[in-house]
Protein backbone atom coordinates (compact mmCIF):
# COMPACT_ATOMS: atom_id res chain seq x y z
CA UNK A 1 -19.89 -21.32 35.42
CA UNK A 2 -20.25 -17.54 36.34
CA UNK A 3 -23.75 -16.11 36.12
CA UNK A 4 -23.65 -13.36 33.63
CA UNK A 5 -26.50 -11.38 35.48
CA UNK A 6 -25.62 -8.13 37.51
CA UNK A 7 -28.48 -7.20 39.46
CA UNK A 8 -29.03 -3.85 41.40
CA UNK A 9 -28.57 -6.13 44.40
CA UNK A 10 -25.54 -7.87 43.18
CA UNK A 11 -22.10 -7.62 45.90
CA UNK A 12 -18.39 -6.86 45.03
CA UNK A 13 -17.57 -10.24 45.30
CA UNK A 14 -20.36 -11.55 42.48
CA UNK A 15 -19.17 -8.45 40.47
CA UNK A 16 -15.45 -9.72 40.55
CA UNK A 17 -16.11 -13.23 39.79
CA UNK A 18 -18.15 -11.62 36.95
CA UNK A 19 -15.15 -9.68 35.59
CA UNK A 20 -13.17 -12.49 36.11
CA UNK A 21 -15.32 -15.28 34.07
CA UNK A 22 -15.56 -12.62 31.09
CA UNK A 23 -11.45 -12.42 30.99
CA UNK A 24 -10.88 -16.14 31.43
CA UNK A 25 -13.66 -15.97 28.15
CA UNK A 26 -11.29 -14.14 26.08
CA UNK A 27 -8.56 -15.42 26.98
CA UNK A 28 -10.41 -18.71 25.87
CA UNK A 29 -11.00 -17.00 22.71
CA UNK A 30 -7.56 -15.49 22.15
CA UNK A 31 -5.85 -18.99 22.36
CA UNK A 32 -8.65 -20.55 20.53
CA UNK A 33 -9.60 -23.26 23.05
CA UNK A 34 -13.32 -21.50 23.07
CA UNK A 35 -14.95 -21.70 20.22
CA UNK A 36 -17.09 -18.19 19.26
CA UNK A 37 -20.65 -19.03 19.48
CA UNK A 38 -23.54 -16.89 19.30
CA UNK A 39 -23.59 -17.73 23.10
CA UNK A 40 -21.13 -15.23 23.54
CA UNK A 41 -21.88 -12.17 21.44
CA UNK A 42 -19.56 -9.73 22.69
CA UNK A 43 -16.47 -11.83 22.22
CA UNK A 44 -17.87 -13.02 18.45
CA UNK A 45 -18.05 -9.59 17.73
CA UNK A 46 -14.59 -8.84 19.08
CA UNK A 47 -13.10 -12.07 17.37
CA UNK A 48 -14.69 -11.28 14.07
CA UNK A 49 -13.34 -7.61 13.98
CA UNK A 50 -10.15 -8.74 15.50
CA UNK A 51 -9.34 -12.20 13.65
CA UNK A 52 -11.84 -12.34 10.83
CA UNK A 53 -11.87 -8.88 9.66
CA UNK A 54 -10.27 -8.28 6.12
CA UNK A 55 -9.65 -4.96 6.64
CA UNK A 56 -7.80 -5.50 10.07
CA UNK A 57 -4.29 -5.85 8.46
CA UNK A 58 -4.83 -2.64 7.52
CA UNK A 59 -5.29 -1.06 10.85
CA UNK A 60 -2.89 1.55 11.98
CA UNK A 61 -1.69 1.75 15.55
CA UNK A 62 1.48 3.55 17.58
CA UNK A 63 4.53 1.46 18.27
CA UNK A 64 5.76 4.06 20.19
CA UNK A 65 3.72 7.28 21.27
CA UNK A 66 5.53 10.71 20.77
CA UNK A 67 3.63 13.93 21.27
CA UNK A 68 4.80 17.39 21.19
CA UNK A 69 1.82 19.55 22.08
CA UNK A 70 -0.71 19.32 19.94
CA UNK A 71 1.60 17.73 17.35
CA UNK A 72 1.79 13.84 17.24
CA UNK A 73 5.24 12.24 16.16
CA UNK A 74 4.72 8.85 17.30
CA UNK A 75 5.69 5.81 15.35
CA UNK A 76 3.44 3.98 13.48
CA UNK A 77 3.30 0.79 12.14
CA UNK A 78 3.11 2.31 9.12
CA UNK A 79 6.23 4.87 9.45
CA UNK A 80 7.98 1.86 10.68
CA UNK A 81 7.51 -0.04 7.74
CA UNK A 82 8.32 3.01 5.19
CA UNK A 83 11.50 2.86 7.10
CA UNK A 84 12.30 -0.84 7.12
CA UNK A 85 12.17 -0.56 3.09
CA UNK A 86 14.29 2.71 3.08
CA UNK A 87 16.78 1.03 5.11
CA UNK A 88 16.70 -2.29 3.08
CA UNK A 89 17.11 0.13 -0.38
CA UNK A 90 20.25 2.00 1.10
CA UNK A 91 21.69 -1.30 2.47
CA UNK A 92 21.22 -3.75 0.02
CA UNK A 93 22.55 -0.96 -2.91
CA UNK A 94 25.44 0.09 -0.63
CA UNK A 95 26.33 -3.88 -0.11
CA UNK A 96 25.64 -4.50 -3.85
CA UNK A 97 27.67 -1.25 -5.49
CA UNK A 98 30.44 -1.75 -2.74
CA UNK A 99 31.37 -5.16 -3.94
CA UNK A 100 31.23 -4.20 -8.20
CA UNK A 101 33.33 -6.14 -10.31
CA UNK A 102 33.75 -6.07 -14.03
CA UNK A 103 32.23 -9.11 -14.15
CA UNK A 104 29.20 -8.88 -12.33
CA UNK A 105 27.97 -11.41 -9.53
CA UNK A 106 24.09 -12.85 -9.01
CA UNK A 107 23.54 -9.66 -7.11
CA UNK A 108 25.26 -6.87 -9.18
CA UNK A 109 23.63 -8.73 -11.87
CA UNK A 110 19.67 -8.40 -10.88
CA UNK A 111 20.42 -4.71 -10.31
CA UNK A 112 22.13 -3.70 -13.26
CA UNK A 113 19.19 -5.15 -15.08
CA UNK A 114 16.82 -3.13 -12.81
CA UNK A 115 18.41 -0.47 -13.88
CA UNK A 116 19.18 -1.01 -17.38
CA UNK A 117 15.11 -1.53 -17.58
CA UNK A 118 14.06 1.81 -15.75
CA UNK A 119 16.47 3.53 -17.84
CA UNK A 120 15.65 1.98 -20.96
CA UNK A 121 12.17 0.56 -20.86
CA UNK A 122 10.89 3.71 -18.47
CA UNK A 123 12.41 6.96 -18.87
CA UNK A 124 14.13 7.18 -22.11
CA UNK A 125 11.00 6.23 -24.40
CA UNK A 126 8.82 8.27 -22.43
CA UNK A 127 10.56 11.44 -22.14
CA UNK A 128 11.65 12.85 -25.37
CA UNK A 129 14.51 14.85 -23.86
CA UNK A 130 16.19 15.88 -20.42
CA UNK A 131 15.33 12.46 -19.33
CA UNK A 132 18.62 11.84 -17.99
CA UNK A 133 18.93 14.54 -15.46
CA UNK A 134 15.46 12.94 -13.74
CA UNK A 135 16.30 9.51 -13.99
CA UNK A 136 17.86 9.21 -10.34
CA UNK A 137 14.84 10.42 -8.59
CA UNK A 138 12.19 8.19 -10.94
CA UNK A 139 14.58 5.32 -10.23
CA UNK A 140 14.18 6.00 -6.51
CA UNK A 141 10.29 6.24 -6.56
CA UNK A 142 10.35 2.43 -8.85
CA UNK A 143 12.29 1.09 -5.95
CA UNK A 144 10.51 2.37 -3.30
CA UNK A 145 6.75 1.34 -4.51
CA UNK A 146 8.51 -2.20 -4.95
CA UNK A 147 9.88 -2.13 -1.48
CA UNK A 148 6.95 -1.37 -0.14
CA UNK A 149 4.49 -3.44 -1.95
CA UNK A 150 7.08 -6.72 -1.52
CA UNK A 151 7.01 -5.86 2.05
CA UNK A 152 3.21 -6.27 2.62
CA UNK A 153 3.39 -9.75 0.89
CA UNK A 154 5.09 -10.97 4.10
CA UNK A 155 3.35 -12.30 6.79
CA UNK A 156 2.93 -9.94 9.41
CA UNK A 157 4.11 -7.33 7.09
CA UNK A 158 2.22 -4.22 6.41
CA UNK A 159 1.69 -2.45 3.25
CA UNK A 160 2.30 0.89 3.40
CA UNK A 161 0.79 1.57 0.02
CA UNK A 162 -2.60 0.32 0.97
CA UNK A 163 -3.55 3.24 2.16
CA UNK A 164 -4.49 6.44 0.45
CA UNK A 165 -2.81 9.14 2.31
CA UNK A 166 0.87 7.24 1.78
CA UNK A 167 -0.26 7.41 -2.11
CA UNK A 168 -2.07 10.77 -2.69
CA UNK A 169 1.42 12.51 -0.34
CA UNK A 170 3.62 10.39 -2.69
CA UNK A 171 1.85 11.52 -6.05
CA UNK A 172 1.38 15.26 -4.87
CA UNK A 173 5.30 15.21 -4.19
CA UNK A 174 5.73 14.37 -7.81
CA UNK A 175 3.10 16.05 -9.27
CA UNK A 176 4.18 19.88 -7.46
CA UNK A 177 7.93 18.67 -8.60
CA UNK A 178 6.94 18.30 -12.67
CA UNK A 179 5.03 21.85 -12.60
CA UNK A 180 7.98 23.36 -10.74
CA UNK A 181 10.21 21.41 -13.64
CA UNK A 182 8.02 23.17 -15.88
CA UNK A 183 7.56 26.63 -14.86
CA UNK A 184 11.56 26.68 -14.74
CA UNK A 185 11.54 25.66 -17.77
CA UNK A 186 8.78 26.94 -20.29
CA UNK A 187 7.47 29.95 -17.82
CA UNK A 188 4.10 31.32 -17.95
CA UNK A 189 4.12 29.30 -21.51
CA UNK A 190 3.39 26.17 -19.51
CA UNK A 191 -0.06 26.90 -19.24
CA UNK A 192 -0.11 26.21 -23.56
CA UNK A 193 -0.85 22.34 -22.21
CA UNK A 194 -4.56 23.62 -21.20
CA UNK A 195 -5.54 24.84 -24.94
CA UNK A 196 -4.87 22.38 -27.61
CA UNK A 197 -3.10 23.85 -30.78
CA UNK A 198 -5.35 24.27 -33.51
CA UNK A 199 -8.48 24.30 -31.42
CA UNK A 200 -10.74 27.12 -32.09
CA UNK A 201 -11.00 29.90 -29.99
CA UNK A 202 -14.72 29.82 -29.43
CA UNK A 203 -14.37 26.66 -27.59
CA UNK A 204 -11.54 27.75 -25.56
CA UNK A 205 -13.32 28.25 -22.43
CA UNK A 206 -14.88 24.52 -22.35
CA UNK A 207 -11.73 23.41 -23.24
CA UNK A 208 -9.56 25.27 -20.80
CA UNK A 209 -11.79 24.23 -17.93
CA UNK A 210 -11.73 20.28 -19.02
CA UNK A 211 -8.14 20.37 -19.31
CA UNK A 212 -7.61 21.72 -15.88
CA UNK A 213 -9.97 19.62 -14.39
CA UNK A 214 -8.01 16.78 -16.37
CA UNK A 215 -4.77 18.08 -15.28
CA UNK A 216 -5.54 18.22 -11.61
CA UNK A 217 -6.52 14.76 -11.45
CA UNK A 218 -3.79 13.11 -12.33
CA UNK A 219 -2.67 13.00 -8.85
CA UNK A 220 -5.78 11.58 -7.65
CA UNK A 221 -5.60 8.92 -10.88
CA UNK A 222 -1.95 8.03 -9.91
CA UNK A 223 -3.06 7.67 -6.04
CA UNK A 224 -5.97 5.71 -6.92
CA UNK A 225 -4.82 3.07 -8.74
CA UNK A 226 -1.65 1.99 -6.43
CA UNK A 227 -3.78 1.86 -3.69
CA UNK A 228 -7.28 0.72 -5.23
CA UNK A 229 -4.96 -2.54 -6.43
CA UNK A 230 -2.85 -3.37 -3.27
CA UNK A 231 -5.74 -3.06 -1.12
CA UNK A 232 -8.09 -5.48 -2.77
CA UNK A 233 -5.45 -8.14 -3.28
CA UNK A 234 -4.76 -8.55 -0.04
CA UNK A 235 -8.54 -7.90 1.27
CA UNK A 236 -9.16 -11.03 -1.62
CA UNK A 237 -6.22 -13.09 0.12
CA UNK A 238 -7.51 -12.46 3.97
CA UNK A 239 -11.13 -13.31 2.74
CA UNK A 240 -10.09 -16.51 0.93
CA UNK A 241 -8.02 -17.65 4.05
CA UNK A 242 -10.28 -17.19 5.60
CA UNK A 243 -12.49 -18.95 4.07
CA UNK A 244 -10.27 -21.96 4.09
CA UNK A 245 -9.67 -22.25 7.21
CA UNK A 246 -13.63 -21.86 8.21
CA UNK A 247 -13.77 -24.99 6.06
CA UNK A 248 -11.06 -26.63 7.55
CA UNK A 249 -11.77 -26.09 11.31
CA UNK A 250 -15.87 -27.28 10.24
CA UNK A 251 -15.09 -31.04 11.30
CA UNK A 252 -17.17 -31.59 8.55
CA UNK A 253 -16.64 -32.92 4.52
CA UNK A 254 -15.76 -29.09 3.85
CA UNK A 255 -12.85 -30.09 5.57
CA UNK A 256 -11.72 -32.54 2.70
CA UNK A 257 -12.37 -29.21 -0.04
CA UNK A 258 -10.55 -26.93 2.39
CA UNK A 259 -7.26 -27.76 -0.15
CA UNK A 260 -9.12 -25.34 -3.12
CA UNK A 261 -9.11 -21.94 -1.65
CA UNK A 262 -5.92 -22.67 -0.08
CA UNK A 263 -4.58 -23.57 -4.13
CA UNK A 264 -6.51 -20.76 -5.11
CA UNK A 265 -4.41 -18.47 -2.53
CA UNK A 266 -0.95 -19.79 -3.74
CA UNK A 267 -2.45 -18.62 -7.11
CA UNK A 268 -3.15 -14.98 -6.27
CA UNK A 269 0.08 -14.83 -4.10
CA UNK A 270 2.09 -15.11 -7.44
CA UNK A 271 -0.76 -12.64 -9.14
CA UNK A 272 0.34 -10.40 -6.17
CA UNK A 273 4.20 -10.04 -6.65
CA UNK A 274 3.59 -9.55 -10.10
CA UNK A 275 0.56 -6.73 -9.59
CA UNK A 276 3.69 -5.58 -6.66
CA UNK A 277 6.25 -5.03 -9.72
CA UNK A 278 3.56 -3.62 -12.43
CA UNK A 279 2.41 -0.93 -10.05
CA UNK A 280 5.57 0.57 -9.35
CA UNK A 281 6.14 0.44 -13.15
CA UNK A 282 2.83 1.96 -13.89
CA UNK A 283 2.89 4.64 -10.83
CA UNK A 284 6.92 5.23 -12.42
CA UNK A 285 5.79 5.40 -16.50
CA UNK A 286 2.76 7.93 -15.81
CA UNK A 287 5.01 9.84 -13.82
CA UNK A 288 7.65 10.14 -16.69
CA UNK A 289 4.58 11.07 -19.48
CA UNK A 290 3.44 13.97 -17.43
CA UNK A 291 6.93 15.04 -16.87
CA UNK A 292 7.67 14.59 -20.16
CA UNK A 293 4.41 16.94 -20.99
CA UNK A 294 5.74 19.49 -18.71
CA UNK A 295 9.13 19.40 -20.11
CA UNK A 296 8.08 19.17 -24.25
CA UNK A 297 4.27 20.70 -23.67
CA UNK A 298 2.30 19.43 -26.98
């Protein structure tokens, strides 16, 4: 055993068989033939914020570094991942639409009916009129929040849209889009949506000032609420594993009841793909209301 005392007096040689105790330690620890004890404080710490941490599958870090100056273009997990489901769109529509037949295959099949229910079910009873010139780019934005919420449900995955900045770029994109949609279209007569119709003019001010306020954050709403939802599913799934697996390493009876959070887990798993699928339908149908707003006003 290495003495983990460093005295003033202590020699090279007693500080390198120091060093090297404390890395055979964590190496211990990586490999889990050590078990974490409050013997060892530093590595608990490091194995709780490393292994145990829900919010470490949410940690961003460079793949490969790229700097320019002061500007930093290196690629991130993250970037990686919005890439992975840009490339799996593009592919798997260019396989799909390359191979149509009359009579449609499995394949052809599960994306015509994608796309007969965005069409259908999305933009055409939400927008009133124009829909159809819009429809490519809100059918784009369905597929992509599916892409990228499907691809954090796989292990070792990451979910891009866990993470506020990915959400609040994506809903300011959309949201500058609809007013330039609607300045184009209505002018300076856009601004109408602020003052109700028939509201008295003495109350215009109030009025004016909660509609803008209302108005503005409907980006923040729309970033909130993707994010808010795929980041405490999977926080809930890494604390419940967790959990599991504390009661399964216990050598203990816990070990027998280990089986119910793991159930439980299976359970939210399927609550996840289907919170996956209603958020890009949410995120897609609030889009095409406020477009629809900027397009019809009142």
């Amino acid at each position: 055993m290495v003495s983990s005392s460093k005295g003033k007096g202590s020699s090279p040689f007693s500080t390198q068989l120091f060093v090297s105790g404390k890395i055979s330690q964590l190496v211990e620890c990586l490999l889990c033939t050590q078990k974490v004890t409050g013997s060892n404080p530093v590595f608990s710490i490091y194995f709780n914020k490393m292994f145990l941490s829900p919010l470490e599958q949410f940690s961003i870090y460079k793949l490969i570094p790229l700097s320019l100056g002061s500007f930093d273009f290196s690629l991130t997990n993250s970037s990686f991942f919005v890439i992975v489901a840009s490339f799996l769109i593009i592919f798997s529509f260019s396989m799909i639409c390359s191979k149509a037949t009359i009579i449609p295959g499995v394949w052809q099949n599960v994306l015509e009916s994608f796309y007969e229910y965005v069409y259908t079910s999305i933009v055409s009873e939400n927008i009133r009129k124009g829909g159809n010139l819009y429809f490519p780019i809100l059918f784009t934005v369905f597929f992509f929040i599916l892409a990228c919420n499907l691809l954090g449900m796989i292990p070792y995955g990451f979910t891009v849209t866990s993470h506020i900045i990915v959400t609040f770029g994506l809903a300011l994109i959309m949201f500058i889009g609809i007013n330039i949609i609607g300045v184009k279209t209505h002018g300076l007569h856009l601004f109408s949506l602020f003052l109700p119709p028939g509201a008295p003019l003495i109350m215009a001010p109030l009025l004016v000032f909660i509609e803008v306020v209302s108005y503005s954050f409907r980006v923040v709403s729309l970033s909130l609420r993707l994010f808010a939802n795929m980041m405490s599913g999977h926080c809930l799934l890494k604390i419940l594993a967790g959990f599991s697996w504390t009661m399964f390493s216990s050598a203990s009876i816990l070990t027998i009841f280990h089986i119910v959070p793991l159930m439980v887990i299976f359970a939210i798993i399927g609550l996840e793909l289907g919170i996956a699928f209603l958020q890009a339908y949410v995120f897609t149908l609030l889009l095409c209301v406020y477009l629809n707003d900027a397009i019809s006003l009142h």
